[in-house]
Protein backbone atom coordinates (compact mmCIF):
# COMPACT_ATOMS: atom_id res chain seq x y z
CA UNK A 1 48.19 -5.41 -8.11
CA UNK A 2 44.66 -7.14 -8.30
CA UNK A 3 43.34 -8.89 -11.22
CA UNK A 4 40.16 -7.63 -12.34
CA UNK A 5 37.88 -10.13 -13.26
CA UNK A 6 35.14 -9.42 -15.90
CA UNK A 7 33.28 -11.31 -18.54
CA UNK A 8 31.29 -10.07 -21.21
CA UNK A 9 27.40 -10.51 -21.39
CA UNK A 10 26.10 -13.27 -23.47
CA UNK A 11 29.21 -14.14 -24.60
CA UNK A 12 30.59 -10.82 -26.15
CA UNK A 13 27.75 -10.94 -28.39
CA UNK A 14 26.39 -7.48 -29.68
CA UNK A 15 24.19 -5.89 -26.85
CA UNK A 16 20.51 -3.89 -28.01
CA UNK A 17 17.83 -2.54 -25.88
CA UNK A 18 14.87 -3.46 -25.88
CA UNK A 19 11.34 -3.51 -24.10
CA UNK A 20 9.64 -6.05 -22.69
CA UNK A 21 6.38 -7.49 -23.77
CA UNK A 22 5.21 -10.50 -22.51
CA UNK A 23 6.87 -14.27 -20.88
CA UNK A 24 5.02 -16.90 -22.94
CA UNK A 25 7.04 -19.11 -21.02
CA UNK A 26 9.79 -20.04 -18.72
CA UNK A 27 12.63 -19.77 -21.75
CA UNK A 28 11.15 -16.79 -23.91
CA UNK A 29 10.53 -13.45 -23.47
CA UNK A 30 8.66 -11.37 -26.74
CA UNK A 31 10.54 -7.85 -26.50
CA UNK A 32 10.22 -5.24 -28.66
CA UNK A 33 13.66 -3.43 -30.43
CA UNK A 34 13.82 0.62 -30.78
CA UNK A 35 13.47 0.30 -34.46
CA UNK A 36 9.54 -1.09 -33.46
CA UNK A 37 10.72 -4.90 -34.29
CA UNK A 38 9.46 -7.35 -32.09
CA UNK A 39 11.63 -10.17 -31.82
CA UNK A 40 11.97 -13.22 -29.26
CA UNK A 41 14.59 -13.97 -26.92
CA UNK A 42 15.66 -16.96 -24.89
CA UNK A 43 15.65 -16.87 -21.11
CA UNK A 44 18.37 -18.29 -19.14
CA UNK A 45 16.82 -17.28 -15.53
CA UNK A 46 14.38 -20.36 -15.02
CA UNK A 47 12.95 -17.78 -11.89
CA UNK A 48 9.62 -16.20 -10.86
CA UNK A 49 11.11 -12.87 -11.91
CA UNK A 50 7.96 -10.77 -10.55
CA UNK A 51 10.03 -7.82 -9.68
CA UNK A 52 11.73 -7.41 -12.74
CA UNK A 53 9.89 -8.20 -16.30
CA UNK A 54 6.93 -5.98 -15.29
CA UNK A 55 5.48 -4.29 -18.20
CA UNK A 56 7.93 -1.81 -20.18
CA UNK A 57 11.11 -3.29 -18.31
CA UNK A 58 13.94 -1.96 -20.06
CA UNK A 59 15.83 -5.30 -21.29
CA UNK A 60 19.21 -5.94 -22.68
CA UNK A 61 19.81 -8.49 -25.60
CA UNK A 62 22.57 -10.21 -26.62
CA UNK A 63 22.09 -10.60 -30.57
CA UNK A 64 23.42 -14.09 -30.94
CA UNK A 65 22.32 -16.07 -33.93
CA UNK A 66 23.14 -19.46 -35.07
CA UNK A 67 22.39 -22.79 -36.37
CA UNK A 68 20.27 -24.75 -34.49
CA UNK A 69 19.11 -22.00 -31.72
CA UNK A 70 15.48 -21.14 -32.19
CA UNK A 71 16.04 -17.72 -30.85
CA UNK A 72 18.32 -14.91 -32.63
CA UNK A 73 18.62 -13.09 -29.16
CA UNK A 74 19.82 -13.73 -25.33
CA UNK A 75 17.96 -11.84 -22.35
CA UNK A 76 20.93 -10.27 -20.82
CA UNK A 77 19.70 -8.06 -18.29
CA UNK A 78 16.86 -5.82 -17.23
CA UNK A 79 16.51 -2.14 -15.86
CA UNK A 80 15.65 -1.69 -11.91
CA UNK A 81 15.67 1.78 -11.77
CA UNK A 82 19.66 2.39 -13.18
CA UNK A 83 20.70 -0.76 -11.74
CA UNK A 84 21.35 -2.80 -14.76
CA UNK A 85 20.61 -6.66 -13.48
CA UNK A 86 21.43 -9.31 -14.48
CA UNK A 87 19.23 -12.62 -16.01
CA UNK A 88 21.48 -14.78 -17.15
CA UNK A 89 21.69 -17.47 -14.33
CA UNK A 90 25.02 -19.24 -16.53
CA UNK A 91 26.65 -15.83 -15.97
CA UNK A 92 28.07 -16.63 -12.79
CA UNK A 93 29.89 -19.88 -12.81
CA UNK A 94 31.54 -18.63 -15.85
CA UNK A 95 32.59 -15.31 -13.35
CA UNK A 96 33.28 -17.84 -10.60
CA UNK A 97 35.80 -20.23 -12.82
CA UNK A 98 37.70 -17.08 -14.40
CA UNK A 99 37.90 -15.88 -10.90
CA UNK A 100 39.38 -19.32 -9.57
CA UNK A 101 41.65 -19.78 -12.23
CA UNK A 102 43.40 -16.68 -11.76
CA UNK A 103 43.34 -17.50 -8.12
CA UNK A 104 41.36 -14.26 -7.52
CA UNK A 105 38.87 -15.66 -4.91
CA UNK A 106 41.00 -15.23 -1.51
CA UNK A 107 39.47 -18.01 -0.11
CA UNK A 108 39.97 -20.72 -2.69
CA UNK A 109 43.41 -19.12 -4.08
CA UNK A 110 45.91 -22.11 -2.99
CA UNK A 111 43.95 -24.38 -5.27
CA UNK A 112 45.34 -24.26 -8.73
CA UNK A 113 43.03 -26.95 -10.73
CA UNK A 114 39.85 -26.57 -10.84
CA UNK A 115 37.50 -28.98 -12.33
CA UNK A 116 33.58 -27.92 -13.76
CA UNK A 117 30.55 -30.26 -13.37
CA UNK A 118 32.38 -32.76 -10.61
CA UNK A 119 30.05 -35.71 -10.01
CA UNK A 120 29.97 -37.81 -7.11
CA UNK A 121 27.23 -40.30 -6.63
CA UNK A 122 24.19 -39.33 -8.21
CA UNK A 123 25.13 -35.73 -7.63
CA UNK A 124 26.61 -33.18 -9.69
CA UNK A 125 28.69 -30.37 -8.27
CA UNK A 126 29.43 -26.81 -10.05
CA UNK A 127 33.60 -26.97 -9.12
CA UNK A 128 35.89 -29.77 -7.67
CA UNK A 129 39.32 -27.65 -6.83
CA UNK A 130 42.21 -29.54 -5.54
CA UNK A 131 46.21 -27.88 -4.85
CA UNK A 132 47.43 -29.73 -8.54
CA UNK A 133 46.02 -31.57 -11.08
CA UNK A 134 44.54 -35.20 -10.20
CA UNK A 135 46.95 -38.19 -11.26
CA UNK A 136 44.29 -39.97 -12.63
CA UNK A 137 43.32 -39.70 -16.15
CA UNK A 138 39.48 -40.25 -15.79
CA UNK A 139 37.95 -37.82 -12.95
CA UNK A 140 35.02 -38.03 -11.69
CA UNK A 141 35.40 -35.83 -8.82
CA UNK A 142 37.37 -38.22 -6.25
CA UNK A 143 40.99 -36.66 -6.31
CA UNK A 144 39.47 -32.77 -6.18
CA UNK A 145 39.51 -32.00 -2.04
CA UNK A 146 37.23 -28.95 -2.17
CA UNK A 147 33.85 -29.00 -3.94
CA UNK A 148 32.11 -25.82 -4.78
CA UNK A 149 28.49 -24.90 -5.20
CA UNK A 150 27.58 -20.99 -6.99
CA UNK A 151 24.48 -19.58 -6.20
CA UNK A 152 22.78 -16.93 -8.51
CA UNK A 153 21.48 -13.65 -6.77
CA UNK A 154 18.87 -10.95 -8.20
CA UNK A 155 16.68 -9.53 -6.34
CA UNK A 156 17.31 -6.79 -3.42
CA UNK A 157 15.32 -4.73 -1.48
CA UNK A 158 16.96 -1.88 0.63
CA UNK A 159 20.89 -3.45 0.17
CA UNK A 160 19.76 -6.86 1.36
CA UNK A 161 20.06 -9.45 -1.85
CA UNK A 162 17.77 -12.31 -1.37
CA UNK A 163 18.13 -15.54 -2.48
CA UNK A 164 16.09 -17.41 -3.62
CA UNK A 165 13.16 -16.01 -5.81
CA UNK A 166 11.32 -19.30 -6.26
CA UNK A 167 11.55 -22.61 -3.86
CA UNK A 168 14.54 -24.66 -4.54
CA UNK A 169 14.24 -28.86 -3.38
CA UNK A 170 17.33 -29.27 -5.73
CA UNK A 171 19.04 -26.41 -4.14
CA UNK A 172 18.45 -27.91 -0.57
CA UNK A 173 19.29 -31.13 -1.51
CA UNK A 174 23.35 -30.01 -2.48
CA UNK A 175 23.53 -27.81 0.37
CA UNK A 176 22.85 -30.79 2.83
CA UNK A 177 24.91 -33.62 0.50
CA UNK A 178 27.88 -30.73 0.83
CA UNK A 179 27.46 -30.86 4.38
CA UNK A 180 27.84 -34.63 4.62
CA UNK A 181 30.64 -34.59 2.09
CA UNK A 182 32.41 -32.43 4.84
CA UNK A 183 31.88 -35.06 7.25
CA UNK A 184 33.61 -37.23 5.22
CA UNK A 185 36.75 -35.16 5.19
CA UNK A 186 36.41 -32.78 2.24
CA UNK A 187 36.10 -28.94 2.43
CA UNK A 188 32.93 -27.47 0.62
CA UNK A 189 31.55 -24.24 0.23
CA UNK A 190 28.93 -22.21 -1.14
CA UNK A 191 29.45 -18.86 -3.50
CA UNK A 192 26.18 -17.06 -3.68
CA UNK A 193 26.94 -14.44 -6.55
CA UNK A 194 25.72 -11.15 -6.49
CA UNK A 195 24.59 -10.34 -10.08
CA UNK A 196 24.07 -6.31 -9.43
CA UNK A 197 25.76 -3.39 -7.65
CA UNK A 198 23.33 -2.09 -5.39
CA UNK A 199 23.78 -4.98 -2.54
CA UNK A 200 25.61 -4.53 0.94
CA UNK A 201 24.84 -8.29 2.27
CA UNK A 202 22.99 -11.46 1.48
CA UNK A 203 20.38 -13.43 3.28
CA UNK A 204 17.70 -16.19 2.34
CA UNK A 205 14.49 -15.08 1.44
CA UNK A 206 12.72 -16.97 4.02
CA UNK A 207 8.90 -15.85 3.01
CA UNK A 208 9.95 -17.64 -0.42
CA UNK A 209 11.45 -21.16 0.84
CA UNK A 210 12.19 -21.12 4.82
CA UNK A 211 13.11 -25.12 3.90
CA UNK A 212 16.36 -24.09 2.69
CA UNK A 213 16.94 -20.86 4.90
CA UNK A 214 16.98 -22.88 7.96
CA UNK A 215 18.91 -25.84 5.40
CA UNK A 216 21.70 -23.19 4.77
CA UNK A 217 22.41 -22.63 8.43
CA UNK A 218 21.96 -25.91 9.41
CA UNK A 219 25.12 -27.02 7.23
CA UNK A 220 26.95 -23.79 7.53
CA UNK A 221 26.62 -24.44 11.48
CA UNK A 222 27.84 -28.64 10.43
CA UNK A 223 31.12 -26.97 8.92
CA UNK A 224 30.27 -25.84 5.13
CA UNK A 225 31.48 -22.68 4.06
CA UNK A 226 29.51 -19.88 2.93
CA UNK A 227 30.71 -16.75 0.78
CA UNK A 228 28.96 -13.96 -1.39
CA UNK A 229 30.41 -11.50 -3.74
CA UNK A 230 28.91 -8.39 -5.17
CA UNK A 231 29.39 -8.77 -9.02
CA UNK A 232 27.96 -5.08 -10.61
CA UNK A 233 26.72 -5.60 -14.19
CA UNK A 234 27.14 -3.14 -16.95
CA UNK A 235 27.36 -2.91 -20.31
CA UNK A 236 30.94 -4.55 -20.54
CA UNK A 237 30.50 -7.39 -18.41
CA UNK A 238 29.53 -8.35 -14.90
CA UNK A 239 32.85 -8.19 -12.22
CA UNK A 240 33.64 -9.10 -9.62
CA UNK A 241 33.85 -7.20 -6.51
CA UNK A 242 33.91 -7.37 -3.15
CA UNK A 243 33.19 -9.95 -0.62
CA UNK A 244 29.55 -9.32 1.06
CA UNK A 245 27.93 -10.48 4.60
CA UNK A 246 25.92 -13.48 4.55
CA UNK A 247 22.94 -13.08 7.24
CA UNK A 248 22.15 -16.82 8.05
């Protein structure tokens, strides 16, 4: 029988609608509730986001108060059509490490620890997996065989999810440091998540950064591994589904 794997939005927090207003910047969107309230909420998704908070965008918040947070809500998702998507760019490598701890990802399921934030260098990397748990006390990455970067995924246009929706140097940058980390003996891979239900496959938006299309088949070519999953978003949680195409 196979595990599903799901994890709520914003944390389990309780979910409103709203409508969106305005970005005054990168981390806040003004949105306004059904009761006419109009409140702000933080933004995870650091992206360009043209396609999606357009005005009236139908928005999901996660009502999530506390001390210290300057915002009482959490963009969860937004409207395309009735494909609820997601913006929470955090969503996935908490999907990704549920999904590898319960040895639900076919590729990765012979490794049994998994490790978050593994730095090597002057490099940080999302997962370090390795078949048991390293001897030493202190890791920093050295004893974990298999190092793991996740990818978040948007937008789509016809099927095709395109990544990414901005230029990423830092992006670029891991995909050719995994690629020499494989040279040194160490299996790494990519895991571009698919955070909606409407995509078939997965390619690199070229028109946005052709640097790092021509970067991720340049290393995929030099041995790195490259995977995608569609992970459809609803009111429950995003899950994870099935394995998709990656067009390099």
């Amino acid at each position: 029988m196979e595990t599903t794997i799901q994890i709520g939005l914003v944390g389990g927090a309780p979910l409103v609608q709203a409508t969106f207003l305005e970005r005054p910047n990168r981390f806040l969107v003004l949105a306004q509730l059904a009761d006419g309230a109009i409140v702000q909420a933080h933004l995870a998704d650091r992206g360009r986001l043209l396609t999606k908070l357009v005005p009236a965008a139908q928005l999901v918040l996660g009502h999530k108060p506390a001390e210290g947070r300057k915002t009482a809500y959490q963009v969860a998702g937004v409207y395309q059509a009735n494909e609820l998507v997601s913006l929470d760019t955090g969503l996935p490598n908490r999907l990704v490490e549920a999904a590898l701890r319960a040895q639900a990802l076919a590729p990765f399921a012979e490794y049994r620890h998994v490790e978050r934030e593994v730095k090597l260098g002057a490099s940080r990397f999302d997962f370090g997996l390795a078949p048991a748990p390293p001897t030493k006390a202190k890791r920093h990455g050295g004893e974990c065989p298999w190092l793991v970067e996740v990818k978040s995924v948007g937008d789509a246009e016809h099927g095709l999810a395109l990544f990414p929706d901005a230029p990423t140097v830092r992006g670029r940058r891991h995909l050719l440091e995994l690629a020499e980390l494989h040279e040194q003996g160490r299996r790494t891979a990519v895991i571009f998540i698919v955070q909606r239900g409407d995509a078939q496959r997965v390619a690199v938006n070229r028109h946005v950064d052709p640097a790092f299309a021509e970067s991720l088949a340049a290393v995929a070519a030099r041995g790195v591994e490259i995977y995608a999953y569609r992970c459809p978003l609803s009111l429950a949680g995003i899950r994870l589904a099935e394995q998709l195409p990656v067009e390099l």
